[in-house]
PDB file of N, CA and C in Angstrom:
ATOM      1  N   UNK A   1       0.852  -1.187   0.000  1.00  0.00           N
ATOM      2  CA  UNK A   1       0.000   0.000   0.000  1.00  0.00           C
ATOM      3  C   UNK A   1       0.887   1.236   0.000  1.00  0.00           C
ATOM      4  N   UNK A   2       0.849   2.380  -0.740  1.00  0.00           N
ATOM      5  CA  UNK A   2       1.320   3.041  -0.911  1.00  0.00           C
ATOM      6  C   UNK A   2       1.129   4.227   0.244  1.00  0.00           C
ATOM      7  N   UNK A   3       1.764   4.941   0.526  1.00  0.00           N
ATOM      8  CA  UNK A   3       1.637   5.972   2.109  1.00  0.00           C
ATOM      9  C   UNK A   3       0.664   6.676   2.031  1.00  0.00           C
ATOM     10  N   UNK A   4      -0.042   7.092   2.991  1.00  0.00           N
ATOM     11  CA  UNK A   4      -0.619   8.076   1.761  1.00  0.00           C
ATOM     12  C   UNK A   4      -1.704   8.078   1.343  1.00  0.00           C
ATOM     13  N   UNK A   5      -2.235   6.918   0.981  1.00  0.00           N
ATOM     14  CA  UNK A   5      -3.486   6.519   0.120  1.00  0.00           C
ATOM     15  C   UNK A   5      -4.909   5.897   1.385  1.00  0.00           C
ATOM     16  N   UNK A   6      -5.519   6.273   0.863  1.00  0.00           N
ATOM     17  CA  UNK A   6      -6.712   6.181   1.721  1.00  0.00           C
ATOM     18  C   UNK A   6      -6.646   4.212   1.608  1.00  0.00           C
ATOM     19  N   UNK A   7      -7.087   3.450   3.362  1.00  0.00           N
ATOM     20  CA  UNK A   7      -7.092   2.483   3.706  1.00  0.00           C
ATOM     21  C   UNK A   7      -8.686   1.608   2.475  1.00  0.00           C
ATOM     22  N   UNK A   8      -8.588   0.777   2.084  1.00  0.00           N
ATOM     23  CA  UNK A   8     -10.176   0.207   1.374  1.00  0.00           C
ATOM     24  C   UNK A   8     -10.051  -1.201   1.819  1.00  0.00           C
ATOM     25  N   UNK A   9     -11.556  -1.383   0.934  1.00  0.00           N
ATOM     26  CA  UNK A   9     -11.247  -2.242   1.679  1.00  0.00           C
ATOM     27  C   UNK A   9     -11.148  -3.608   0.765  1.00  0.00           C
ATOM     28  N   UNK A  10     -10.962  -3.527  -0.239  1.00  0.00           N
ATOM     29  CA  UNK A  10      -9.923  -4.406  -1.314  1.00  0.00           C
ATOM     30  C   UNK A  10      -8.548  -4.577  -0.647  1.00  0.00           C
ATOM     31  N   UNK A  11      -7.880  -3.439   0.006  1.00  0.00           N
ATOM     32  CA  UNK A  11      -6.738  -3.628   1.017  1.00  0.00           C
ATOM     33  C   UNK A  11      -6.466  -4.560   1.994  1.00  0.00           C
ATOM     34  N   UNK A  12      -7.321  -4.664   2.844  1.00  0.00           N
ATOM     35  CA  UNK A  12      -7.811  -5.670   3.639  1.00  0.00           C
ATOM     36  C   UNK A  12      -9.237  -6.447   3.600  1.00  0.00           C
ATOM     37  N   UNK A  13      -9.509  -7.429   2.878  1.00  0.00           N
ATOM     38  CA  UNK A  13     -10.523  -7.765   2.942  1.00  0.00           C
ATOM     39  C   UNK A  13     -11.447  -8.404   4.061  1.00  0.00           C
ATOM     40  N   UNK A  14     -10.511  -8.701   5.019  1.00  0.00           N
ATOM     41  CA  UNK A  14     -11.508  -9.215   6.366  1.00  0.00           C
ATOM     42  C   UNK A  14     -10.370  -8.139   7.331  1.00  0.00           C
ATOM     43  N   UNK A  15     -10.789  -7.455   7.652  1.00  0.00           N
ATOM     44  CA  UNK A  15     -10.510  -5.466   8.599  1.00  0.00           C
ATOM     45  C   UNK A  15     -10.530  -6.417   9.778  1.00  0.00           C
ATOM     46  N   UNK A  16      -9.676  -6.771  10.828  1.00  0.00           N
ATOM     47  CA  UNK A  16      -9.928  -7.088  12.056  1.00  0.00           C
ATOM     48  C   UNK A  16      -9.776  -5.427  12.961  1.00  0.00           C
ATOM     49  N   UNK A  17      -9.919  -5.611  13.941  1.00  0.00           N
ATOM     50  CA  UNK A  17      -9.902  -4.205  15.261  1.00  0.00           C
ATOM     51  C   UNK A  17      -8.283  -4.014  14.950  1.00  0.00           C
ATOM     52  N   UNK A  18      -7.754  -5.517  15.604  1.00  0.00           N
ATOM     53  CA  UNK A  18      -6.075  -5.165  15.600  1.00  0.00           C
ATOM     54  C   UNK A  18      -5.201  -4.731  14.294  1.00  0.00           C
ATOM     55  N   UNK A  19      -6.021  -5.095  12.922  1.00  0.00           N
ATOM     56  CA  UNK A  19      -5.273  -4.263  11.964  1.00  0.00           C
ATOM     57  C   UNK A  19      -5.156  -3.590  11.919  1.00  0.00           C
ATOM     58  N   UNK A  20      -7.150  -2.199  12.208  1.00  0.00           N
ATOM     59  CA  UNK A  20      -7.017  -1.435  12.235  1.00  0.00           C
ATOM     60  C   UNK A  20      -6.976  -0.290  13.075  1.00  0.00           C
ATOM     61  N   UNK A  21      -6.612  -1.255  13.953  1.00  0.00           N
ATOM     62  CA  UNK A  21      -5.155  -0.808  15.849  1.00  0.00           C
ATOM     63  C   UNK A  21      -3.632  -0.032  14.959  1.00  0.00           C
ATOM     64  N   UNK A  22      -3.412  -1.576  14.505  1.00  0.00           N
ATOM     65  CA  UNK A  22      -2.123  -1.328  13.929  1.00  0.00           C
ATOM     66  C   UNK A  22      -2.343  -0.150  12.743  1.00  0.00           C
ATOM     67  N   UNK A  23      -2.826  -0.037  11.717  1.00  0.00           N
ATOM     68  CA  UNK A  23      -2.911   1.103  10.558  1.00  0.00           C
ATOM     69  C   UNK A  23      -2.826   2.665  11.603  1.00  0.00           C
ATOM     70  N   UNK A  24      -3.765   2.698  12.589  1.00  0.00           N
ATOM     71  CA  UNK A  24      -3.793   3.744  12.914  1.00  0.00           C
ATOM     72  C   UNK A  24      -2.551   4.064  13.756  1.00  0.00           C
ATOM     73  N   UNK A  25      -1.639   3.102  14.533  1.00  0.00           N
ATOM     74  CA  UNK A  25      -0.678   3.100  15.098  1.00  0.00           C
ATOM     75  C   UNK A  25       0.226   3.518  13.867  1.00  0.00           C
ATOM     76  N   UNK A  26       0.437   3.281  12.677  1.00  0.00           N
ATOM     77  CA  UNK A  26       1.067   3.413  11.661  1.00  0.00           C
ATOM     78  C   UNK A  26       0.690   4.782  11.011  1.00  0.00           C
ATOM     79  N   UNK A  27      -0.326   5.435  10.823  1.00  0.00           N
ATOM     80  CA  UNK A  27      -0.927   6.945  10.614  1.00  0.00           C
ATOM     81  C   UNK A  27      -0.049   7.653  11.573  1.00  0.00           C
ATOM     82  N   UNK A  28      -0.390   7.010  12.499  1.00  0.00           N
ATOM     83  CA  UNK A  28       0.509   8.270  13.752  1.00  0.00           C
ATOM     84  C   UNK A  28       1.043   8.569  13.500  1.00  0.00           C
ATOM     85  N   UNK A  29       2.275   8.157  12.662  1.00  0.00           N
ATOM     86  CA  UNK A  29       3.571   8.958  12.486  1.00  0.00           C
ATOM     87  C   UNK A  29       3.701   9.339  11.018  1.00  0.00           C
ATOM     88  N   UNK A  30       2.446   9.466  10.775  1.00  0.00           N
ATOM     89  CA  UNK A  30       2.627  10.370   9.356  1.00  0.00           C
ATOM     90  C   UNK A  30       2.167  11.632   9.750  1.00  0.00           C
ATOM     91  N   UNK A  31       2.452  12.682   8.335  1.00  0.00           N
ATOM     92  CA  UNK A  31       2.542  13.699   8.628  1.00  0.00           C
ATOM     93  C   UNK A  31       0.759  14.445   8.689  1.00  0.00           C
ATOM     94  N   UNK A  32       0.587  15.170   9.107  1.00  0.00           N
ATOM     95  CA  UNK A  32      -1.127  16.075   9.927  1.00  0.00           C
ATOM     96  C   UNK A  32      -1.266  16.217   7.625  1.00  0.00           C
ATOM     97  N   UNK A  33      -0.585  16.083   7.161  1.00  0.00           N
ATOM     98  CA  UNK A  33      -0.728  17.096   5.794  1.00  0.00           C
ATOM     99  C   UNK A  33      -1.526  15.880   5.198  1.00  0.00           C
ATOM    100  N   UNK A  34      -0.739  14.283   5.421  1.00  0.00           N
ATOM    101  CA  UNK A  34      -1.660  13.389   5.009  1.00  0.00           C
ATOM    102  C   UNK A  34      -2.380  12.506   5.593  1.00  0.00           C
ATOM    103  N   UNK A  35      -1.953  12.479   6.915  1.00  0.00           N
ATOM    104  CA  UNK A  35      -3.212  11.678   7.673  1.00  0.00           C
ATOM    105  C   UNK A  35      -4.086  12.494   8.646  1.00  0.00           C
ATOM    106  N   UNK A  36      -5.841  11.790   8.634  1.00  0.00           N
ATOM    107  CA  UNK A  36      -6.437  12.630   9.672  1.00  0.00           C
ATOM    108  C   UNK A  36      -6.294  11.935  11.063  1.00  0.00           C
ATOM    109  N   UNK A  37      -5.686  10.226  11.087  1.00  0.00           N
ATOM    110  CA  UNK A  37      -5.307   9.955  12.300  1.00  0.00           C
ATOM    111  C   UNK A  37      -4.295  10.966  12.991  1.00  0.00           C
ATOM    112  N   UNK A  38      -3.235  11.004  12.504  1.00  0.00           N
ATOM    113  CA  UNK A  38      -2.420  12.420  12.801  1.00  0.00           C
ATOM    114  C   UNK A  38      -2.762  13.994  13.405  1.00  0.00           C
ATOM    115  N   UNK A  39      -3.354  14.309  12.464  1.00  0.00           N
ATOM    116  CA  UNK A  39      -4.354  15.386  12.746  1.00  0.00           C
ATOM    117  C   UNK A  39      -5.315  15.876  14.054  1.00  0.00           C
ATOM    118  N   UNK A  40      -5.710  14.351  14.029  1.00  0.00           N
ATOM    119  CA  UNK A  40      -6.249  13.905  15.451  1.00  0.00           C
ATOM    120  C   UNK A  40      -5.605  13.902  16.850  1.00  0.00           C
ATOM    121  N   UNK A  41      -4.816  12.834  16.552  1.00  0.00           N
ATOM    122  CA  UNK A  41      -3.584  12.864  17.592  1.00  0.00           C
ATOM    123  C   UNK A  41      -2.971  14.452  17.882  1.00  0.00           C
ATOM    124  N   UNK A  42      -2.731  15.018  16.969  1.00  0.00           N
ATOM    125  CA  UNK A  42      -2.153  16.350  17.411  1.00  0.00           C
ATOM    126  C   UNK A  42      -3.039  17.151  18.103  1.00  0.00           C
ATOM    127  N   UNK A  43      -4.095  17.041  17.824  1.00  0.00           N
ATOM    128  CA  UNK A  43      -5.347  18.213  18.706  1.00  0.00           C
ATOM    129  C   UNK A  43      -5.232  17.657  20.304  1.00  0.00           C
ATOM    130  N   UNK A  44      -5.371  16.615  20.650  1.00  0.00           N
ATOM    131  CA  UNK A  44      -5.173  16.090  21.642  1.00  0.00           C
ATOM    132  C   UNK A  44      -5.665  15.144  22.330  1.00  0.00           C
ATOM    133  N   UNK A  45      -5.848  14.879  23.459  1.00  0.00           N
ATOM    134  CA  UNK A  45      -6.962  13.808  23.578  1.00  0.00           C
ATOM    135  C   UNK A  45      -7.872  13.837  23.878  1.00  0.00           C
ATOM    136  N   UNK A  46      -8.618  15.052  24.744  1.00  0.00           N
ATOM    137  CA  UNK A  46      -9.472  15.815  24.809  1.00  0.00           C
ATOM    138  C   UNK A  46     -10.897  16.129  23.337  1.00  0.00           C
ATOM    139  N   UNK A  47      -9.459  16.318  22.492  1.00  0.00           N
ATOM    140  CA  UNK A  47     -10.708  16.452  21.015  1.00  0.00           C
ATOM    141  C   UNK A  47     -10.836  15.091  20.816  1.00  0.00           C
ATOM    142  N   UNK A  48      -9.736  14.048  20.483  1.00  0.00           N
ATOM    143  CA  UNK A  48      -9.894  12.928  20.320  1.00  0.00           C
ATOM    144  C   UNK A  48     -11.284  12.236  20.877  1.00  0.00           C
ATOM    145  N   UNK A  49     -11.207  12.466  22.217  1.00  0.00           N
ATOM    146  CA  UNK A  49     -12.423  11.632  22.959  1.00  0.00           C
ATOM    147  C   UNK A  49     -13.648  12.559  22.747  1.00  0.00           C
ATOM    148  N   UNK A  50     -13.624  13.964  22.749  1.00  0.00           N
ATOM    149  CA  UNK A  50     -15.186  14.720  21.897  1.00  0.00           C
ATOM    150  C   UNK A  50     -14.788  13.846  20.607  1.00  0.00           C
ATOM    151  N   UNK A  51     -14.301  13.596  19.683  1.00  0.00           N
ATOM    152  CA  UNK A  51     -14.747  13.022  18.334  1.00  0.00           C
ATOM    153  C   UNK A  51     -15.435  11.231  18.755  1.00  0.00           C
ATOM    154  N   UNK A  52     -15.119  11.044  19.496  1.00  0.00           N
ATOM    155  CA  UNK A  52     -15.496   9.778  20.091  1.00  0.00           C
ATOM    156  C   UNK A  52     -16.789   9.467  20.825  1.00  0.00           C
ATOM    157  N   UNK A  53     -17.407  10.620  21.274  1.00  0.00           N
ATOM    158  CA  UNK A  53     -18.085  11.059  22.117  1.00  0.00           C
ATOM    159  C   UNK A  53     -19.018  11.596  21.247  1.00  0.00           C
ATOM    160  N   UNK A  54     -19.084  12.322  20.022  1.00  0.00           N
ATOM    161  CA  UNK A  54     -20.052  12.406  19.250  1.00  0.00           C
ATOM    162  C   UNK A  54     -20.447  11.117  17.910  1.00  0.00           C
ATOM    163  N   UNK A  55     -19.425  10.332  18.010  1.00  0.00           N
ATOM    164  CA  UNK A  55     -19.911   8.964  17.190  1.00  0.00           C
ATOM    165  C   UNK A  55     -20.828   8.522  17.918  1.00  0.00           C
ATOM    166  N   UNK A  56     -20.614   8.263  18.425  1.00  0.00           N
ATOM    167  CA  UNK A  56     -21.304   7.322  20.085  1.00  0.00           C
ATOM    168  C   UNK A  56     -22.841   7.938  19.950  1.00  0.00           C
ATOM    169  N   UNK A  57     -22.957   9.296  20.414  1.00  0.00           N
ATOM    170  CA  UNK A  57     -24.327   9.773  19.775  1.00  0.00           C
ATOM    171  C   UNK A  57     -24.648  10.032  18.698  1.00  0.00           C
ATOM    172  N   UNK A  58     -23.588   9.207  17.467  1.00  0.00           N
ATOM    173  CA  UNK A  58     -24.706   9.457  16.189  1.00  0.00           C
ATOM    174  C   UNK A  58     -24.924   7.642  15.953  1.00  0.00           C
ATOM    175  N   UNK A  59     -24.145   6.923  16.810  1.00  0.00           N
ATOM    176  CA  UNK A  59     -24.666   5.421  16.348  1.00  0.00           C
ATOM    177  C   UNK A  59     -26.340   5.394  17.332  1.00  0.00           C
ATOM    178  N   UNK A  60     -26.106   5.766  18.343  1.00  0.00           N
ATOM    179  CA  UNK A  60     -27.344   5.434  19.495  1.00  0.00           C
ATOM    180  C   UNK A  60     -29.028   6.659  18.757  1.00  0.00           C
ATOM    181  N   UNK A  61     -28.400   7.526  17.620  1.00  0.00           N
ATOM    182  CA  UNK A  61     -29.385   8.519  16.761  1.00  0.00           C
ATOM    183  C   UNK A  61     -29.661   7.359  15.980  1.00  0.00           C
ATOM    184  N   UNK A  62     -29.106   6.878  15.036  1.00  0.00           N
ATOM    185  CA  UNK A  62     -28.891   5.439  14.125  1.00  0.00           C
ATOM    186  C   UNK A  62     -29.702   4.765  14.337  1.00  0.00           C
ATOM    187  N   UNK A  63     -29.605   3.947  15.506  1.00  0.00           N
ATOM    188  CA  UNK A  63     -29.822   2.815  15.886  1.00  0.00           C
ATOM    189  C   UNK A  63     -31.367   3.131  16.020  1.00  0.00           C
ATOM    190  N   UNK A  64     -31.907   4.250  16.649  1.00  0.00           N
ATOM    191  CA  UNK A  64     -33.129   4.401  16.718  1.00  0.00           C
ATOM    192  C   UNK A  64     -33.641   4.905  15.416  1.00  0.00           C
ATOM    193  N   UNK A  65     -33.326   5.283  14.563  1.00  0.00           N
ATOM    194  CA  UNK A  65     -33.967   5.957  13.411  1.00  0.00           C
ATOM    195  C   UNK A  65     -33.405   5.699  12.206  1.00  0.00           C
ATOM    196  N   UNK A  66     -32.818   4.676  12.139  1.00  0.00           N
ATOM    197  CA  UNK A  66     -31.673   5.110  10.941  1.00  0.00           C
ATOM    198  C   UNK A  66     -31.646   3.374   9.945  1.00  0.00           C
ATOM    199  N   UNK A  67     -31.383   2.695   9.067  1.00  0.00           N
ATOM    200  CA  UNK A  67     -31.813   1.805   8.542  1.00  0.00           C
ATOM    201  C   UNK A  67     -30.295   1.390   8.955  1.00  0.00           C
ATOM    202  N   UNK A  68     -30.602  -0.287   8.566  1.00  0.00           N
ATOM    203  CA  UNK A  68     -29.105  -0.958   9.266  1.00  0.00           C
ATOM    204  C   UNK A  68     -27.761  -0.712   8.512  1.00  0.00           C
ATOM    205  N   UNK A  69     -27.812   0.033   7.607  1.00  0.00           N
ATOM    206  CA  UNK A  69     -26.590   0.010   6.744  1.00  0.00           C
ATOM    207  C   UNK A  69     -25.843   1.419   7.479  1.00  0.00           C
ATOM    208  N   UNK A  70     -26.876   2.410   7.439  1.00  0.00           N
ATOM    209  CA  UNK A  70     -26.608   3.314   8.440  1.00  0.00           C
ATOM    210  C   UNK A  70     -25.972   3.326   9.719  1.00  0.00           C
ATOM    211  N   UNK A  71     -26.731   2.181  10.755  1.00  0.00           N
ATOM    212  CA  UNK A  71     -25.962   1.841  11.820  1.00  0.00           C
ATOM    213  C   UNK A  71     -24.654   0.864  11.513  1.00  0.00           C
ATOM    214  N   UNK A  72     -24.621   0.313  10.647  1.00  0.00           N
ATOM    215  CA  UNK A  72     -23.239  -0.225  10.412  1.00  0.00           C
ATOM    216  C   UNK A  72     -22.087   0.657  10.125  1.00  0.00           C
ATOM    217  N   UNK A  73     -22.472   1.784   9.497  1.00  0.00           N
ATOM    218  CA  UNK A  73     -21.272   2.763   9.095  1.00  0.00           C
ATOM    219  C   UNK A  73     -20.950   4.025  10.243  1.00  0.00           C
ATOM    220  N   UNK A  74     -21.891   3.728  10.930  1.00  0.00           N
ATOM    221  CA  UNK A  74     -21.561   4.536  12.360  1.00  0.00           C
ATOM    222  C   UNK A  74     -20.789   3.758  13.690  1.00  0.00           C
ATOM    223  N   UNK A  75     -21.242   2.606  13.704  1.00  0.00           N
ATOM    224  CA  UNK A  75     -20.431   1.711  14.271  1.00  0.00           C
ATOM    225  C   UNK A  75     -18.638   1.486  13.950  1.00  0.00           C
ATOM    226  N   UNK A  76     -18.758   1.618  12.796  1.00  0.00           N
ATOM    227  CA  UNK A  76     -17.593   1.699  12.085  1.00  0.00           C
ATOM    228  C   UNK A  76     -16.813   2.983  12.464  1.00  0.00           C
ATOM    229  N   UNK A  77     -17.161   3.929  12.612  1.00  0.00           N
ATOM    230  CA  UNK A  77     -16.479   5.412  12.903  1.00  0.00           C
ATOM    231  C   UNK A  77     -16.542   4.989  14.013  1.00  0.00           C
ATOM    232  N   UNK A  78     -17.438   4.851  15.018  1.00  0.00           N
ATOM    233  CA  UNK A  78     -17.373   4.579  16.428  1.00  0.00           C
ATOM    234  C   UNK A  78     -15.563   3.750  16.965  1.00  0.00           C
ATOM    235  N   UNK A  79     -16.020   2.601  16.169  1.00  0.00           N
ATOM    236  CA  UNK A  79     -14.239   1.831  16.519  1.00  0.00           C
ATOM    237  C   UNK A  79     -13.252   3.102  15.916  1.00  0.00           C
ATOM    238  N   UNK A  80     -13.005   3.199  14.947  1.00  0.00           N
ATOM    239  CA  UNK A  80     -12.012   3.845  14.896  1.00  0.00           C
ATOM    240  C   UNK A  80     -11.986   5.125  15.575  1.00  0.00           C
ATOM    241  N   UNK A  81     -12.655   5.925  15.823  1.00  0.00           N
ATOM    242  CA  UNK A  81     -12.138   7.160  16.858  1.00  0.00           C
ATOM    243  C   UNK A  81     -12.243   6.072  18.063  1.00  0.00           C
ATOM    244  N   UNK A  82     -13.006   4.978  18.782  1.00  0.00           N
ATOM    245  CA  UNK A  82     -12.177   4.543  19.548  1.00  0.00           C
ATOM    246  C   UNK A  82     -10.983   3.997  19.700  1.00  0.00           C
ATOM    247  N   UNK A  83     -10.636   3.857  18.651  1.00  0.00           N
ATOM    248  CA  UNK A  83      -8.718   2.859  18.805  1.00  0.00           C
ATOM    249  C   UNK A  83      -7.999   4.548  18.502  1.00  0.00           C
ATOM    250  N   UNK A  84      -8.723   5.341  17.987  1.00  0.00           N
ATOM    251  CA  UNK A  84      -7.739   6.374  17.837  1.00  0.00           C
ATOM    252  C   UNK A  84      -7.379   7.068  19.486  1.00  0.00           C
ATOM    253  N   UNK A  85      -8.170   6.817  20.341  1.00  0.00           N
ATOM    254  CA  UNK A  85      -8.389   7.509  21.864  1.00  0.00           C
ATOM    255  C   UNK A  85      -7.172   6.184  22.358  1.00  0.00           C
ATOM    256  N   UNK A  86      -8.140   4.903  21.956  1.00  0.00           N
ATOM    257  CA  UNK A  86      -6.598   4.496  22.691  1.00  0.00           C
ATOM    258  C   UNK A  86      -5.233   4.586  22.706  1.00  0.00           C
ATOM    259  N   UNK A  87      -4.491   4.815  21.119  1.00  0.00           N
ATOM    260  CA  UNK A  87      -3.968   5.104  20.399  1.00  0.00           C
ATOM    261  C   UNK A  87      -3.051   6.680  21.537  1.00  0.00           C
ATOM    262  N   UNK A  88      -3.921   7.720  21.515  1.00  0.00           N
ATOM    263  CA  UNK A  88      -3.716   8.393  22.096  1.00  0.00           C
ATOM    264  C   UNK A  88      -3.159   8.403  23.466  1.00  0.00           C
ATOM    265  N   UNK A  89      -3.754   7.231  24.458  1.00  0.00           N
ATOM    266  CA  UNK A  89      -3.874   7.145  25.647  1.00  0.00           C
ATOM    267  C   UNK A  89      -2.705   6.044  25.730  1.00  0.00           C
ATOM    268  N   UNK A  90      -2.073   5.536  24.162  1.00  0.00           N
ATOM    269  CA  UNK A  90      -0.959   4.433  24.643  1.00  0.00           C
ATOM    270  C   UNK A  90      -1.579   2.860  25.292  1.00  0.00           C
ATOM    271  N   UNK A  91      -2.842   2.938  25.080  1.00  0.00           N
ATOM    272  CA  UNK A  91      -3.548   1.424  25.280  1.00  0.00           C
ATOM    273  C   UNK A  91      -3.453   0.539  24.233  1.00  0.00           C
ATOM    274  N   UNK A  92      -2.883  -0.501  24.644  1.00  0.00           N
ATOM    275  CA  UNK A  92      -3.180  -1.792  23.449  1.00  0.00           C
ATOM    276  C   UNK A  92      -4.316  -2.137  23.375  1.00  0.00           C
ATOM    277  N   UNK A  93      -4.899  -2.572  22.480  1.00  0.00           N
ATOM    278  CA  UNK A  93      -6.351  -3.264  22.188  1.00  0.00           C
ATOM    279  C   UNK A  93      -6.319  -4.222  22.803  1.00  0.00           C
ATOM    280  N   UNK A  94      -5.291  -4.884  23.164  1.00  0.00           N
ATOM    281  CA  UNK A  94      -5.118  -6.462  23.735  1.00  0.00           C
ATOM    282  C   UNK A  94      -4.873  -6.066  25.138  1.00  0.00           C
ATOM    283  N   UNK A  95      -4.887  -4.524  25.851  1.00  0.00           N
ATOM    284  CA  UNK A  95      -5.101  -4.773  27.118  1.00  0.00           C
ATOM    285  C   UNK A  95      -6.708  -4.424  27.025  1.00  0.00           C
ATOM    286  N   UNK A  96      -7.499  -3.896  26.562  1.00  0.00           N
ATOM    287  CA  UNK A  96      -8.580  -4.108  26.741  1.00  0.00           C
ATOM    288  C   UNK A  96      -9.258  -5.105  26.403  1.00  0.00           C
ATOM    289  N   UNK A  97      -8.813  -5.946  25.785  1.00  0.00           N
ATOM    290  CA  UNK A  97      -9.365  -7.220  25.433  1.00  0.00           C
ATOM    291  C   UNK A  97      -9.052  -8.482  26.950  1.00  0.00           C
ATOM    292  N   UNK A  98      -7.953  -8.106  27.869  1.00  0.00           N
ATOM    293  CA  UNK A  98      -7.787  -8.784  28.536  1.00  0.00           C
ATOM    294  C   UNK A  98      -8.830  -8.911  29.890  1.00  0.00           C
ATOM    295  N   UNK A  99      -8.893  -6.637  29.974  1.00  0.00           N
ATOM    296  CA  UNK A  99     -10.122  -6.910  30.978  1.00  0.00           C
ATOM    297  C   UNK A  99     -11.376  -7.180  30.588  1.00  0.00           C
ATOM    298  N   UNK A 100     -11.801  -7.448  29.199  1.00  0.00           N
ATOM    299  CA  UNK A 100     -13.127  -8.443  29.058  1.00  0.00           C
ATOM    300  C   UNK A 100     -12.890  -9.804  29.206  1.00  0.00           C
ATOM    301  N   UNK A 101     -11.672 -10.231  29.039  1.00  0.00           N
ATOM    302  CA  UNK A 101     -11.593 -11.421  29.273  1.00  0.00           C
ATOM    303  C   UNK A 101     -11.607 -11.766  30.854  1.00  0.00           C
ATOM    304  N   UNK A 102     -10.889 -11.123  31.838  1.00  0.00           N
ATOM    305  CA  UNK A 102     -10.917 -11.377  32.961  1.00  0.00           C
ATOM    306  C   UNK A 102     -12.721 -10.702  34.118  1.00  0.00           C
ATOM    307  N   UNK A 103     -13.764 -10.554  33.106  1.00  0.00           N
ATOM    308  CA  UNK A 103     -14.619 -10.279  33.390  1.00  0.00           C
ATOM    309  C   UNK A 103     -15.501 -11.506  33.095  1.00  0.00           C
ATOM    310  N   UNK A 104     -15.273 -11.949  31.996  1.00  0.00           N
ATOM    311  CA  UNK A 104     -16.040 -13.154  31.499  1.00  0.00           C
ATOM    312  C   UNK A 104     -16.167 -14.790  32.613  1.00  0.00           C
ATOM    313  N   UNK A 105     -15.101 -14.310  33.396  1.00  0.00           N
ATOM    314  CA  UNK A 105     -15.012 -15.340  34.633  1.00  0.00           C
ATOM    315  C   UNK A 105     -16.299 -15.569  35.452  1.00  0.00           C
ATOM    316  N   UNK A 106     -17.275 -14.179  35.574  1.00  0.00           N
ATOM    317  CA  UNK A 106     -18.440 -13.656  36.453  1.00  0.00           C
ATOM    318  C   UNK A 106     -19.140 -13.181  35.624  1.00  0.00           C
ATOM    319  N   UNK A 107     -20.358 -13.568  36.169  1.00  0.00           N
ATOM    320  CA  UNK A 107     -22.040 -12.758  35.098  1.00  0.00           C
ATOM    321  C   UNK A 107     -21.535 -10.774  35.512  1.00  0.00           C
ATOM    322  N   UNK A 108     -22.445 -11.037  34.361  1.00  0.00           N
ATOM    323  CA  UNK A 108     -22.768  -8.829  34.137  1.00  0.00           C
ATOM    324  C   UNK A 108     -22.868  -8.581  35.785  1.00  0.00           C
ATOM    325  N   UNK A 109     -23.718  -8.654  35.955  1.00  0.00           N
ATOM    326  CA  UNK A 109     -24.342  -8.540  37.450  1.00  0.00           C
ATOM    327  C   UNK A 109     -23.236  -8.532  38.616  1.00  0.00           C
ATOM    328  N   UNK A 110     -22.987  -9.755  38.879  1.00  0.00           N
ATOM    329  CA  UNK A 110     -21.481  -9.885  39.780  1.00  0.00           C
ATOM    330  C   UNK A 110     -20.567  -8.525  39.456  1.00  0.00           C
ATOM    331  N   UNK A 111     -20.329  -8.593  38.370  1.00  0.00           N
ATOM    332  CA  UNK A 111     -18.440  -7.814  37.952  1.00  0.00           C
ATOM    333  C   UNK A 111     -18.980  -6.478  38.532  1.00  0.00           C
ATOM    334  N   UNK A 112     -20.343  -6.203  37.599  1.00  0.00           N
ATOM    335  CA  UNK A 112     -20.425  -4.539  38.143  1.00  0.00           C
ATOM    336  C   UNK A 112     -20.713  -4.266  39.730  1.00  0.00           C
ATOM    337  N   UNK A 113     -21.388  -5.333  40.341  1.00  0.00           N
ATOM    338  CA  UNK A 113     -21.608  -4.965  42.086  1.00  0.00           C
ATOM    339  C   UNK A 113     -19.945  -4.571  42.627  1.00  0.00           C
ATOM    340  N   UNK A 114     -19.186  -5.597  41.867  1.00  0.00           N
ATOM    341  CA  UNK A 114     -17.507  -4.805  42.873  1.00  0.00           C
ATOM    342  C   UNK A 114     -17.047  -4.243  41.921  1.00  0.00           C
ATOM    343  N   UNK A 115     -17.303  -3.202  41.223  1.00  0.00           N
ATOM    344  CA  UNK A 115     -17.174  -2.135  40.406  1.00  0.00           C
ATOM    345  C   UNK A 115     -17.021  -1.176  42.100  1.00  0.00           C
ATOM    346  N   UNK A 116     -15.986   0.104  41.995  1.00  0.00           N
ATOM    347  CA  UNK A 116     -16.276   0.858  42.987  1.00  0.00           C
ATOM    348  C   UNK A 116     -17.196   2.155  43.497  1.00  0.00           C
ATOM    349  N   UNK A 117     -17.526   1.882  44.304  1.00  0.00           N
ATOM    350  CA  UNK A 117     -19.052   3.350  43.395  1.00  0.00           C
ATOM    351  C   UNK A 117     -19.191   4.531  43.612  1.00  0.00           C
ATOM    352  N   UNK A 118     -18.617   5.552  43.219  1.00  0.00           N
ATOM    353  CA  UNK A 118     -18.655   7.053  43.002  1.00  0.00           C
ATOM    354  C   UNK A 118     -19.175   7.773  44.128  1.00  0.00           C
TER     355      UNK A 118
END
């Protein structure tokens, strides 16, 4: 793939999270002129997580009003400004994958009662 060039998805034909963990880990260090992962990252993490923070309310707008192809392509922005926050924050996908895994030990119910409470 050439630098540069917008990700498709002839590029990758089955897109896992961790590829596109890794692509955006790989944007990072291009320059704000050609990537908007970059771009992102430079505003900070603050904007990062508002851009994250308004996907989020346009999938849950979607989901109630919106036909499924719709909610699929919002879902889709949703992950990526989320791996871009992690990205930001220096989280591996595979440590968040670990605390779902170490949740899956106990029902919903259980994990959140020793959750600590505000």
């Amino acid at each position: 793939m050439q630098r540069g060039r917008s990700l498709a998805a002839s590029d990758i034909p089955n897109l896992t999270l961790h590829a596109l963990a890794a692509r955006i880990k790989e944007r990072a260090s291009a320059g704000a002129e050609t990537s908007y992962t970059r771009k992102l990252l430079d505003r900070g993490i603050a904007h990062c997580a508002k851009k994250l923070g308004e996907e989020a309310v346009e999938v849950v707008i979607a989901a109630i009003d919106e036909d499924r192809e719709r909610v699929i392509a919002e879902v889709a922005d949703l992950l990526y400004h989320l791996l871009v926050v992690l990205e930001a924050r220096g989280i591996a996908l595979g440590e968040v994958e670990a605390a779902l895994s170490r949740r899956t030990t106990q029902s919903g119910l259980e994990e959140k009662a020793t959750r600590p409470r505000d």
